[in-house]
N, C-alpha and C. Protein backbone atom coordinates (compact mmCIF):
# COMPACT_ATOMS: atom_id res chain seq x y z
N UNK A 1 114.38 140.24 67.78
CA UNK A 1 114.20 139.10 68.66
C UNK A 1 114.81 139.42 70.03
N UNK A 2 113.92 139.17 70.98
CA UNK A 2 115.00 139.13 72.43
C UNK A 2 116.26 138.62 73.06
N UNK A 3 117.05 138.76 73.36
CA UNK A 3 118.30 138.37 73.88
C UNK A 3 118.03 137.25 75.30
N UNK A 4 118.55 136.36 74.91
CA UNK A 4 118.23 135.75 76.00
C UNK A 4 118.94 135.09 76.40
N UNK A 5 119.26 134.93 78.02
CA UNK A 5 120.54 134.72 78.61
C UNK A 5 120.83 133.35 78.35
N UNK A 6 122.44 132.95 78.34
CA UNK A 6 122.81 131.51 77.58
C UNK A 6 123.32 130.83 78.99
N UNK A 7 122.00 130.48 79.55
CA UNK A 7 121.48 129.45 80.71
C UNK A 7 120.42 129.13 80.34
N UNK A 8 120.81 127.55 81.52
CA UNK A 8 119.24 126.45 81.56
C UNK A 8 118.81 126.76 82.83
N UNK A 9 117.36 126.97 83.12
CA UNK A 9 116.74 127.26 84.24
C UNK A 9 116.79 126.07 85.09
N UNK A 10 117.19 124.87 84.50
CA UNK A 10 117.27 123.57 85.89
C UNK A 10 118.28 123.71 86.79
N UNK A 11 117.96 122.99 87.99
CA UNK A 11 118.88 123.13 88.81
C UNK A 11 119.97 122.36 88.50
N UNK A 12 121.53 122.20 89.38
CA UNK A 12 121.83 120.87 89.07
C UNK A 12 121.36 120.02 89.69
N UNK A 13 120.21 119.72 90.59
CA UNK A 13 120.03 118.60 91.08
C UNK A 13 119.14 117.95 90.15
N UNK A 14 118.40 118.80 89.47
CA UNK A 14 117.03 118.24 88.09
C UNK A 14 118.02 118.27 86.95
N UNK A 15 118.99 118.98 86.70
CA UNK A 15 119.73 118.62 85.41
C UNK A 15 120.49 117.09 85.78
N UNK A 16 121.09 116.81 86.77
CA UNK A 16 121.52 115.47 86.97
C UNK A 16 120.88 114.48 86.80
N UNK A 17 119.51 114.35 87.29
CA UNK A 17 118.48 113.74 87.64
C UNK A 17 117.90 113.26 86.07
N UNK A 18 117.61 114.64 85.10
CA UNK A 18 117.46 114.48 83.84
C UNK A 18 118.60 114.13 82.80
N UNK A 19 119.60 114.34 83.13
CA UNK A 19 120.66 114.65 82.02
C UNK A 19 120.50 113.13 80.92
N UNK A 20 120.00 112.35 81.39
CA UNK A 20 119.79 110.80 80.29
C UNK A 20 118.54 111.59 79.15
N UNK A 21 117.75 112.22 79.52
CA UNK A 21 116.86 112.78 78.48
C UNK A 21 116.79 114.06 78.03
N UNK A 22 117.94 114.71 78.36
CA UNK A 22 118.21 115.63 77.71
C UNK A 22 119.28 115.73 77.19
N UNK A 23 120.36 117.10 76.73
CA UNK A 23 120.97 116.76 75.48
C UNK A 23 122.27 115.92 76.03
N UNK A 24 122.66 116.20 76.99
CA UNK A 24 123.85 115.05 77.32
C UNK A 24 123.77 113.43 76.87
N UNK A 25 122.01 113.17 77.55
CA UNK A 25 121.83 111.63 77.03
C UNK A 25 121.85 111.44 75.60
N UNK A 26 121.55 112.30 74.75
CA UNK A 26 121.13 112.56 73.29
C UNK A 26 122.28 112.59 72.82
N UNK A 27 123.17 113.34 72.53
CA UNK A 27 124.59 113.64 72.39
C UNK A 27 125.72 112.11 72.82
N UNK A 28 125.30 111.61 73.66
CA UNK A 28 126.08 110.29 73.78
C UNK A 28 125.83 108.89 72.82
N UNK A 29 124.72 109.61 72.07
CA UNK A 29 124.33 108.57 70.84
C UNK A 29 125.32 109.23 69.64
N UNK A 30 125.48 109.96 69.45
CA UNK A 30 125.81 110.62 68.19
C UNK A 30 127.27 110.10 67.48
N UNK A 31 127.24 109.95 66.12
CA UNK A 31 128.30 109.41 65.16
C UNK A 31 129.79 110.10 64.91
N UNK A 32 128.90 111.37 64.92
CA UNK A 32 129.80 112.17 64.33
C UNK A 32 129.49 114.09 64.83
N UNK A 33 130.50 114.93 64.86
CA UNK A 33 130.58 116.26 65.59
C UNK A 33 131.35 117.05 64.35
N UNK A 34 130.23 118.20 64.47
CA UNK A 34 131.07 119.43 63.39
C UNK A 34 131.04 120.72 64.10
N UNK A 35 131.76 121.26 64.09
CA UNK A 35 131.60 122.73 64.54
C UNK A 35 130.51 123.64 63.69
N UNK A 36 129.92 124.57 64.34
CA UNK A 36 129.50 125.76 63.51
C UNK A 36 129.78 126.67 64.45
N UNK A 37 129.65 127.61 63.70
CA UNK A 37 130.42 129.45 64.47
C UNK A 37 129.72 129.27 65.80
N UNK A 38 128.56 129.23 66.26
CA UNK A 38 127.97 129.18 67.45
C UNK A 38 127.11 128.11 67.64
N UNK A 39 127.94 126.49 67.58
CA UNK A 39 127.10 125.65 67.56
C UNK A 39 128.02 124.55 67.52
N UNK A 40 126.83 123.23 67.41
CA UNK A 40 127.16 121.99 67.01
C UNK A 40 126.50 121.47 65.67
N UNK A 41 126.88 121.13 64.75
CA UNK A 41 125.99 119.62 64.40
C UNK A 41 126.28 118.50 64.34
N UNK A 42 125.46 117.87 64.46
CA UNK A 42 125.19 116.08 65.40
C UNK A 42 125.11 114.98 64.35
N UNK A 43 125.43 114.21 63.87
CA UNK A 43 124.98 113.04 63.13
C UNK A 43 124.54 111.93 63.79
N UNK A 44 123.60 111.65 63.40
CA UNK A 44 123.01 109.65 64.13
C UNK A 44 122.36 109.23 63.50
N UNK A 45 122.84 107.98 63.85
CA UNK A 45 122.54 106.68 63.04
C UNK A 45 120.58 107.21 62.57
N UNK A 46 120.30 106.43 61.28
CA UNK A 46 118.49 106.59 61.08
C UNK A 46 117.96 105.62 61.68
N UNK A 47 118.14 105.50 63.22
CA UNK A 47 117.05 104.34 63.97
C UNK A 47 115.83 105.56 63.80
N UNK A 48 114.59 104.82 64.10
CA UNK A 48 113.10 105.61 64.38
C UNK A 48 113.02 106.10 65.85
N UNK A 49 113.85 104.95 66.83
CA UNK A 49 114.12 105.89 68.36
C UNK A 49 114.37 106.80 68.80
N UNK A 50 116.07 106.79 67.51
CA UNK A 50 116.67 108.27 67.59
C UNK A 50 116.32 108.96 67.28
N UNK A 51 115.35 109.37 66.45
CA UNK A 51 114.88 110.00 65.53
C UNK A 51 113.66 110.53 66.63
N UNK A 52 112.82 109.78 67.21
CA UNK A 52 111.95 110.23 69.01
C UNK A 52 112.56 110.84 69.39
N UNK A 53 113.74 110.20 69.98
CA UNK A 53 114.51 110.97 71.03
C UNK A 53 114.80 112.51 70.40
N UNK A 54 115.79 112.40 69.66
CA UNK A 54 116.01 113.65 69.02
C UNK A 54 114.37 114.44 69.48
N UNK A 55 113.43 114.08 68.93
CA UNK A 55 112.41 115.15 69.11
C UNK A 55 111.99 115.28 70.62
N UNK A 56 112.00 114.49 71.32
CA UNK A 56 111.46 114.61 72.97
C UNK A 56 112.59 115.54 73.63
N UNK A 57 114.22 115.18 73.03
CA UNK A 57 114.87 116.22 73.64
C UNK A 57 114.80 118.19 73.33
N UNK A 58 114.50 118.09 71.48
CA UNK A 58 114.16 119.24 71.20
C UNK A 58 112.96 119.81 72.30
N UNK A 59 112.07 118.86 72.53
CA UNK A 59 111.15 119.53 73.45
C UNK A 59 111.31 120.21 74.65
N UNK A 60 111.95 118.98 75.49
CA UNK A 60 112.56 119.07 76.73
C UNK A 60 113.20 120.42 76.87
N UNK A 61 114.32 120.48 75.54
CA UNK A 61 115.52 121.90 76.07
C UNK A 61 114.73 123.48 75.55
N UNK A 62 113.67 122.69 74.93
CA UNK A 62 113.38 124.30 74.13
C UNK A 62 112.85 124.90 75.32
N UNK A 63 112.46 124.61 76.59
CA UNK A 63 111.55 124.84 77.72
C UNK A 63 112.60 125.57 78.87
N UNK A 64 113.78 124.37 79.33
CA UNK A 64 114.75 125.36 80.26
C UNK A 64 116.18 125.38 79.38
N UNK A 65 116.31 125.68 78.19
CA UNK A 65 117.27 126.12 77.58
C UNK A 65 116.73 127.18 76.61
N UNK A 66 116.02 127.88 76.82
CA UNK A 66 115.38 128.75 75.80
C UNK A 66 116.12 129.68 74.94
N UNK A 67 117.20 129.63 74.89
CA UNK A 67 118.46 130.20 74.13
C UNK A 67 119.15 129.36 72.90
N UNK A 68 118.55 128.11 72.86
CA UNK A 68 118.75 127.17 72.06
C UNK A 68 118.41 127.16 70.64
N UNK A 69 118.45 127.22 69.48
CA UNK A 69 117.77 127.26 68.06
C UNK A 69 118.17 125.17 67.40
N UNK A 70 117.15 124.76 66.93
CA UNK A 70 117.38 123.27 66.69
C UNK A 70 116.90 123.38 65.31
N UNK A 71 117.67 122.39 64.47
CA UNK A 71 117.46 122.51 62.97
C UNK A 71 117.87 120.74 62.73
N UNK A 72 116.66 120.26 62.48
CA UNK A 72 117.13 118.63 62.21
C UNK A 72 116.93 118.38 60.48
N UNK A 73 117.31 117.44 60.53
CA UNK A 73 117.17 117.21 59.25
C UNK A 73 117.12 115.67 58.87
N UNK A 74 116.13 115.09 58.27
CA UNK A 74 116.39 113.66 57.73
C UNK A 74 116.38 113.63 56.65
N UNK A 75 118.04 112.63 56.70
CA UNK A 75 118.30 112.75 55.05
C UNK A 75 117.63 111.06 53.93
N UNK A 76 117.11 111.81 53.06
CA UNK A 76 116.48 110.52 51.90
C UNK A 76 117.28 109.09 52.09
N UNK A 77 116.12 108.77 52.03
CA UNK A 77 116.52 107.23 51.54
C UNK A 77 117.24 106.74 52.81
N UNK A 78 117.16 106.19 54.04
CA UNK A 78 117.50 106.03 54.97
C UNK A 78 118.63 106.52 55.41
N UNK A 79 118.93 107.64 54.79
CA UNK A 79 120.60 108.74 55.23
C UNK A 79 120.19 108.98 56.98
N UNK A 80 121.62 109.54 56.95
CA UNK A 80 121.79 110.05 58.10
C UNK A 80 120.76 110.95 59.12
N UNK A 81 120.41 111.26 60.04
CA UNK A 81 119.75 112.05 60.86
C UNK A 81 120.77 113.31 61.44
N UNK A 82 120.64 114.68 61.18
CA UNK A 82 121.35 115.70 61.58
C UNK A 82 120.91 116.51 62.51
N UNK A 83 121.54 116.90 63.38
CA UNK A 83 120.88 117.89 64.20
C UNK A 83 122.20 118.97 64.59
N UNK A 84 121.37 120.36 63.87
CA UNK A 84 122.34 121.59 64.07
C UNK A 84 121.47 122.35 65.35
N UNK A 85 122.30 122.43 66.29
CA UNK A 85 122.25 123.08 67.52
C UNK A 85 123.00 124.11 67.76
N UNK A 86 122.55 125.40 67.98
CA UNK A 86 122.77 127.05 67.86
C UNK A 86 122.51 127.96 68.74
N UNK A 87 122.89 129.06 68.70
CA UNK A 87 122.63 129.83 69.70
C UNK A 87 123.18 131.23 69.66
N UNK A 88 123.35 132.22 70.65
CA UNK A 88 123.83 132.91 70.44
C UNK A 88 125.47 133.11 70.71
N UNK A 89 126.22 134.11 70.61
CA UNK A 89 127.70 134.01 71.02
C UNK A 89 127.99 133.41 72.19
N UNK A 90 128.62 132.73 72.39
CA UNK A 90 128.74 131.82 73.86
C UNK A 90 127.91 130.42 74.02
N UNK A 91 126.95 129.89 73.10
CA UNK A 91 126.27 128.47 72.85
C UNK A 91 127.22 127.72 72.58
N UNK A 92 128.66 127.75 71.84
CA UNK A 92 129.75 126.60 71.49
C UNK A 92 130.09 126.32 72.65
N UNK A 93 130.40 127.24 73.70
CA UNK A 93 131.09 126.89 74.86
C UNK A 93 130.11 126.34 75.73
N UNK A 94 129.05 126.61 76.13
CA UNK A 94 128.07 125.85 76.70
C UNK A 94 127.62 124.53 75.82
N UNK A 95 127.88 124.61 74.99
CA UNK A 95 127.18 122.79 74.30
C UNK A 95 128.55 121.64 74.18
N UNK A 96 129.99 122.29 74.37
CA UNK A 96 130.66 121.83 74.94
C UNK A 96 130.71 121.64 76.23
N UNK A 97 130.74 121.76 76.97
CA UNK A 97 130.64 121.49 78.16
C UNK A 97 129.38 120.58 78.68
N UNK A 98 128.73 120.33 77.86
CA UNK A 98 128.04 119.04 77.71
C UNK A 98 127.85 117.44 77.15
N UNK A 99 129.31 118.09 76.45
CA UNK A 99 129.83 116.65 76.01
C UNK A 99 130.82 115.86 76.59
N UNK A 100 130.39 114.29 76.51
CA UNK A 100 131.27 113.84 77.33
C UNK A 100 132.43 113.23 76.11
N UNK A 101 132.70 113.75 75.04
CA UNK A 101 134.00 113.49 73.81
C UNK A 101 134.42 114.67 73.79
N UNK A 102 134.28 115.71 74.75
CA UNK A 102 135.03 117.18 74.42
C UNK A 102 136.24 117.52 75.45
């Protein structure tokens, strides 16, 4: 697989501009935070919004975050909604720095 550098191609004036629909806005919904070796995962509530959102943002970042790997998961029976967000060495420190609880 190619190596690919752990940057977003937006500027900050379009990452500001966007940051409500991408993962900052997304991430300010979330319940609960776990570490993984080069990552996050996310818990939120099972609204059907979040559950959009979650996917409009997977869209959004897979485009100028292309270093990103997304793994959701909905759990049975109206459980939780997960989202493991990954990357390569250096993605923990960049997906921190996007949170506003870090």
């Amino acid at each position: 697989m190619k190596e690919l550098p752990i940057a977003c191609t937006l500027t900050p004036r379009e990452m500001a501009a966007r940051a409500s629909t991408l993962l900052p806005g997304l991430l300010s919904r979330a319940r609960e935070f776990q570490d993984l070796p080069e990552g996050v995962r996310v818990r939120f509530d099972a609204a059907t919004d979040t559950l959009h959102q979650i996917v409009a943002v997977i869209d959004a970042e897979r485009q100028c975050c292309r270093f990103l790997q997304f793994q959701l998961t909905v759990e049975p029976d109206g459980g939780p909604l997960w989202l493991d967000v990954s990357g390569p060495p250096g993605t923990k420190d960049f997906l921190a720095g996007l949170r506003s609880d870090a």
